[in-house]
Protein backbone atom coordinates (compact mmCIF):
# COMPACT_ATOMS: atom_id res chain seq x y z
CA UNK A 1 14.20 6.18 -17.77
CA UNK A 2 14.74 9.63 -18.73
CA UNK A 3 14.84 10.69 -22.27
CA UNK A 4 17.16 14.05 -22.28
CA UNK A 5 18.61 12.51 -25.94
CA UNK A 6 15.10 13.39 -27.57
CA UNK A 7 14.69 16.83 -25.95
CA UNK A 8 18.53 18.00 -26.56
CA UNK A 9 18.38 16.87 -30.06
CA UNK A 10 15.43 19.03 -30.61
CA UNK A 11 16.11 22.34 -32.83
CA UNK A 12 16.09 25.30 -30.67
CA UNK A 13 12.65 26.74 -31.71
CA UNK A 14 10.32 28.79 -30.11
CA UNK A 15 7.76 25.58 -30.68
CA UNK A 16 9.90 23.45 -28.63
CA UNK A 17 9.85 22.75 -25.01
CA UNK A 18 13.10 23.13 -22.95
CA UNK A 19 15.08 20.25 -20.94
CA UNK A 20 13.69 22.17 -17.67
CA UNK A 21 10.52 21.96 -18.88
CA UNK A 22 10.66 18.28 -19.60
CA UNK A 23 12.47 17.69 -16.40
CA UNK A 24 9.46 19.28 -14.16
CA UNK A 25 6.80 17.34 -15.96
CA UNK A 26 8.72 13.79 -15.15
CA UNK A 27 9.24 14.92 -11.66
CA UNK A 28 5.46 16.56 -11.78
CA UNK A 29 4.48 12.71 -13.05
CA UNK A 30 6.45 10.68 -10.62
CA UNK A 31 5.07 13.05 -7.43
CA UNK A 32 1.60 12.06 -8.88
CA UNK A 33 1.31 8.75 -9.36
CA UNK A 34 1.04 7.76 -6.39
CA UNK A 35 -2.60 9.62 -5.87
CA UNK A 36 -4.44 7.35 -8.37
CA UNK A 37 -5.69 4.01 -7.96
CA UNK A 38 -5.16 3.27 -11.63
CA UNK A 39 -2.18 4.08 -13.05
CA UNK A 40 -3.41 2.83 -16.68
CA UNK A 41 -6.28 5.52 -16.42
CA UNK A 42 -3.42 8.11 -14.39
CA UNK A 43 -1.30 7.40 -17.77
CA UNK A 44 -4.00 7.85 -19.95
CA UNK A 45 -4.57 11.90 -18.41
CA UNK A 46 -1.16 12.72 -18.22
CA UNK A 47 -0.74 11.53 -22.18
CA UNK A 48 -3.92 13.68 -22.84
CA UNK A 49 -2.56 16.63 -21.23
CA UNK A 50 0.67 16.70 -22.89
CA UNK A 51 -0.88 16.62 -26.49
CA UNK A 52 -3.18 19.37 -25.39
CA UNK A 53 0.46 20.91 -23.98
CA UNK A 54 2.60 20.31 -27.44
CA UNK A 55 -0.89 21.13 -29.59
CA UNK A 56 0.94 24.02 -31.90
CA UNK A 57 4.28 22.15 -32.12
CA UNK A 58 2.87 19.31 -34.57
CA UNK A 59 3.09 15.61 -34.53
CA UNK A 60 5.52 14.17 -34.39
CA UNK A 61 7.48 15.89 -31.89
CA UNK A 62 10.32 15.44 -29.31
CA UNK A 63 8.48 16.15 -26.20
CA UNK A 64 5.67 14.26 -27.12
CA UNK A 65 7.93 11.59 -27.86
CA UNK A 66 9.61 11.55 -24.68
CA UNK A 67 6.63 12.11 -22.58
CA UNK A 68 5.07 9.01 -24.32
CA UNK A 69 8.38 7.26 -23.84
CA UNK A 70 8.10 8.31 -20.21
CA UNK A 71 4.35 6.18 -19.57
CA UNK A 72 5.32 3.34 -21.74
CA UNK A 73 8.39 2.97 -19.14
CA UNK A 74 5.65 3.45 -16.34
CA UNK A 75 3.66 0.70 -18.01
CA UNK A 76 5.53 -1.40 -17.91
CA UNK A 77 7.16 -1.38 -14.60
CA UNK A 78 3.31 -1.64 -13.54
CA UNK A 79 2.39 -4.94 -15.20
CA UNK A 80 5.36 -7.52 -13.82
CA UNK A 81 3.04 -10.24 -15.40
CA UNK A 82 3.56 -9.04 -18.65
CA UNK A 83 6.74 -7.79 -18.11
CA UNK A 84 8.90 -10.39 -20.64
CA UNK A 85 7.23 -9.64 -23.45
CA UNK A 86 6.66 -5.48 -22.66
CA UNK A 87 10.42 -5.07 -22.09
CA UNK A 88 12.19 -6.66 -25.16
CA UNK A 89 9.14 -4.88 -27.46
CA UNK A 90 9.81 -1.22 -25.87
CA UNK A 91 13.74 -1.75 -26.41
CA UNK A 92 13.12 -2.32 -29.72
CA UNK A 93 10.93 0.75 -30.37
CA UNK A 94 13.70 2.60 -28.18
CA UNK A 95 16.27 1.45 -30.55
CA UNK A 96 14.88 2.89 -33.50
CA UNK A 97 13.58 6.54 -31.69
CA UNK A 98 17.20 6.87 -30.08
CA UNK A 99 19.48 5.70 -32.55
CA UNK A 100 22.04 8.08 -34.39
């Protein structure tokens, strides 16, 4: 999935990273992927470069949120095994991050 709720929800502040900017790190993500061999460890960089990215905006915040959001969906999708137990827990954190 695609979180645009988080990122268009943000406060318009110079600390805050647009909806274009989210949209060409997913699409930088998804291009990626596919030129690891571990997608665990290939989740583990791209969360470690977007805290280094959102650094001077503060925890929490949206992107951060999104982009974390973002690998957890990955995650999952990646471990069918585990997949009854990984869905029903992420929906419920999803409930509580997207609700109004």
């Amino acid at each position: 999935g695609h979180y645009r709720f988080v990122v268009d929800t943000a406060p318009r502040m110079e600390n805050y990273l647009t909806q274009d900017q989210m949209d060409d790190w997913v699409a930088q993500f998804r291009r990626d992927a596919d030129k690891y061999t571990s997608f665990g460890l290939y989740c583990q960089s791209e969360f470690k470069k977007a805290e280094k990215l959102t650094e001077e905006m503060g925890k929490p915040n949206h992107f951060l949120t999104a982009i974390a959001c973002e690998l957890l969906d990955g995650l999952v999708d990646s471990l069918p095994n585990h997949r009854k137990i990984l869905q029903p827990l992420k929906f419920e954190l999803y409930r509580v991050l997207f609700c109004k």
